[in-house]
C-alpha atoms as a PDB file:
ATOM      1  CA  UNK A   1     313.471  97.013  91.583  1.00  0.00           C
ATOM      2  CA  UNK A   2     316.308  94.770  91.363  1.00  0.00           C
ATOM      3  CA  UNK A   3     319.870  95.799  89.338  1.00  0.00           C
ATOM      4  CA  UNK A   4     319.346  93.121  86.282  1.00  0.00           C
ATOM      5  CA  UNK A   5     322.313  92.509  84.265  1.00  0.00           C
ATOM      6  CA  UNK A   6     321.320  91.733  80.445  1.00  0.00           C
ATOM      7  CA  UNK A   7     323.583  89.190  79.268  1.00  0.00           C
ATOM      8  CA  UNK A   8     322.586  89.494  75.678  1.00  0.00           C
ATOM      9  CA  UNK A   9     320.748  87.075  73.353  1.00  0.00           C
ATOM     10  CA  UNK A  10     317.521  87.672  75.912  1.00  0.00           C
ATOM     11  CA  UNK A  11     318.914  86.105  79.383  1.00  0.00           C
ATOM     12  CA  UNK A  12     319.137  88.547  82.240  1.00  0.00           C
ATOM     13  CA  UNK A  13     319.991  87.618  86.176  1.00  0.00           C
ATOM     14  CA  UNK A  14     319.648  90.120  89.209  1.00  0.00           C
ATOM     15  CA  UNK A  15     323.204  91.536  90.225  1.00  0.00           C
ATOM     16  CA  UNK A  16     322.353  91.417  93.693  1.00  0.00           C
ATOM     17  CA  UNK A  17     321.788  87.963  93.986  1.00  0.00           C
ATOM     18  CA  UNK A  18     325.551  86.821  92.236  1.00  0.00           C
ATOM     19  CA  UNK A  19     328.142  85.624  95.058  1.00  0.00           C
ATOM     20  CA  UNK A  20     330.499  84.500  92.549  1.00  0.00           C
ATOM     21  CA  UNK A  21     331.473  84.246  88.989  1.00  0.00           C
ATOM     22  CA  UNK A  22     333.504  81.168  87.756  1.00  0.00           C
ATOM     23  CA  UNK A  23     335.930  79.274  84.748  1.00  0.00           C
ATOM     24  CA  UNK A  24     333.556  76.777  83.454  1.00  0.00           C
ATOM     25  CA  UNK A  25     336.813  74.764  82.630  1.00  0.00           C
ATOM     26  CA  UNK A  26     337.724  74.452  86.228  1.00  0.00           C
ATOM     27  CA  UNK A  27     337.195  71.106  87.424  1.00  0.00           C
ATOM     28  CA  UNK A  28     336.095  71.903  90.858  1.00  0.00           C
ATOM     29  CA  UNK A  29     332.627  73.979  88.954  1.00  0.00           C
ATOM     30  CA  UNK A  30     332.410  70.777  86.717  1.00  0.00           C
ATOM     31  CA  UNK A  31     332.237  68.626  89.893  1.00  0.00           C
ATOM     32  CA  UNK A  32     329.810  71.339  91.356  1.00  0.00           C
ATOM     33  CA  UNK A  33     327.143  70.918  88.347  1.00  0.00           C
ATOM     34  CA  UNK A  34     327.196  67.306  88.416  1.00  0.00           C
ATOM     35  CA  UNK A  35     326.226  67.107  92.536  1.00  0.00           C
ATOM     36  CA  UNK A  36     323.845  70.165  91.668  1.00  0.00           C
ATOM     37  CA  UNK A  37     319.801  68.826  90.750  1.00  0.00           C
ATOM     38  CA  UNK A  38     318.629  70.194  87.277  1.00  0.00           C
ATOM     39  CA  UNK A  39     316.273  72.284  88.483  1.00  0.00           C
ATOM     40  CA  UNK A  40     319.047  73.915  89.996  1.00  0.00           C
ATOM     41  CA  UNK A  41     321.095  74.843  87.337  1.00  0.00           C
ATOM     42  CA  UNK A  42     319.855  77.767  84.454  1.00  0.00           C
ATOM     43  CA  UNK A  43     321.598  77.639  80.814  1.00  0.00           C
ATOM     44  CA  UNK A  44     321.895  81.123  79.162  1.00  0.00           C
ATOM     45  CA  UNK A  45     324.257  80.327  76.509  1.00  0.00           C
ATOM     46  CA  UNK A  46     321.828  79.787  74.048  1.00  0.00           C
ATOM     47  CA  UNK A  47     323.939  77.376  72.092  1.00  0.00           C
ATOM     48  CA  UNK A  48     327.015  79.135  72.267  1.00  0.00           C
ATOM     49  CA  UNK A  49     330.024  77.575  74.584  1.00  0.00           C
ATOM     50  CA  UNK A  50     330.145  77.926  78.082  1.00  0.00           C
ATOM     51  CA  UNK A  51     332.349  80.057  79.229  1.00  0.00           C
ATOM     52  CA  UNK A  52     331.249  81.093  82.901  1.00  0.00           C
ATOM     53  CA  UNK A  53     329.107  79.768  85.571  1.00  0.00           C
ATOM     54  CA  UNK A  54     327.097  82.350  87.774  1.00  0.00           C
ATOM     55  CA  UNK A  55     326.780  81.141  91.380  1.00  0.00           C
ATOM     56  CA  UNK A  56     323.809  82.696  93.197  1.00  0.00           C
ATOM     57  CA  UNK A  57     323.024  83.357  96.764  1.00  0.00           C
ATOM     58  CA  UNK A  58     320.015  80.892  96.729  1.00  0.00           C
ATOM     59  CA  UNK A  59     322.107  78.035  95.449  1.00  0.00           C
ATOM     60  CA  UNK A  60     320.488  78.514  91.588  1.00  0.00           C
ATOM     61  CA  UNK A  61     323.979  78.335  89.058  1.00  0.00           C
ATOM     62  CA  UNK A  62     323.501  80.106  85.480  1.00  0.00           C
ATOM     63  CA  UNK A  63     325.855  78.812  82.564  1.00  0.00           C
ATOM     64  CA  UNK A  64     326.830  81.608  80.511  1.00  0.00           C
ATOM     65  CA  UNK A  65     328.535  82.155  77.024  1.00  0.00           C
ATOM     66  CA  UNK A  66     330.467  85.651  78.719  1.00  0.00           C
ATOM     67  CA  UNK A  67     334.050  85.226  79.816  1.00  0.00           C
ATOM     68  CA  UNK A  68     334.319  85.608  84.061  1.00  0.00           C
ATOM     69  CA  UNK A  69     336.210  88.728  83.156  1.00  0.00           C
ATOM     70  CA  UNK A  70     333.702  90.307  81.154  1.00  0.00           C
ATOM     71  CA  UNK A  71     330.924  89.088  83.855  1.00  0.00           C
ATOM     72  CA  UNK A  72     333.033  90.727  86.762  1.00  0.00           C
ATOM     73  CA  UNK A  73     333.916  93.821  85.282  1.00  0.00           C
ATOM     74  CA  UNK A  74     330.233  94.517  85.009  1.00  0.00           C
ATOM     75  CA  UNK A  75     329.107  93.557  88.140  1.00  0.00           C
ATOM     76  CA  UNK A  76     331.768  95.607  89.608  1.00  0.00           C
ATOM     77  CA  UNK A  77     331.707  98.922  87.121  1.00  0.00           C
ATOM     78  CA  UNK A  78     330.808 101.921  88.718  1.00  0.00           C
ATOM     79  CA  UNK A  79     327.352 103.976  88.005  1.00  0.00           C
ATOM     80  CA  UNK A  80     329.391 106.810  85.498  1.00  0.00           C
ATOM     81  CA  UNK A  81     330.940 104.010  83.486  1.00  0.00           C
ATOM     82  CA  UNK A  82     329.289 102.966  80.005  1.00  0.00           C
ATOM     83  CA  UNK A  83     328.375  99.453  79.831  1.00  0.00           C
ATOM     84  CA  UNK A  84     329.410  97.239  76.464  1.00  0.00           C
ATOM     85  CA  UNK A  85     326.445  97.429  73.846  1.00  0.00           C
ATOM     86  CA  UNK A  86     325.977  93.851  74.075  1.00  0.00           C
ATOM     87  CA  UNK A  87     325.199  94.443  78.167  1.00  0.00           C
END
């Protein structure tokens, strides 16, 4: 079963999959969604401002309301660590 990372709010993704996490405000990811089809691209903010953008292996990009901080330091946290209660 794949590792699936809740992100709160009812989106999850599968932790194996992510190859990078990224500053929605960086202009570079903004040109990245516009060349990127719809189909392509997955919103999990759920209204809330976009923060992050989730790059997968497969070439699907979520949006997400987390901060690239929080998303990295629970990607990366090991097995013994406790996970935020929004995770």
């Amino acid at each position: 079963m794949p590792d699936m990372l809740l992100l709160g709010r009812g989106g999850a993704i599968n932790a194996e999959r992510v190859t990078a996490v990224a500053s929605a405000k960086s202009d570079p990811v903004r040109r990245l969604l516009k060349t990127l089809p719809p189909q392509q691209i997955i919103d999990l903010t759920y209204g809330f401002p976009r923060q992050s953008v989730i790059l997968f292996d497969n070439g699907f990009v979520a949006l997400s309301s987390r901060t690239p901080e929080e998303l990295a330091r629970v990607l990366h946290r090991r097995e013994d660590e406790l996970v935020p209660p929004w995770w």
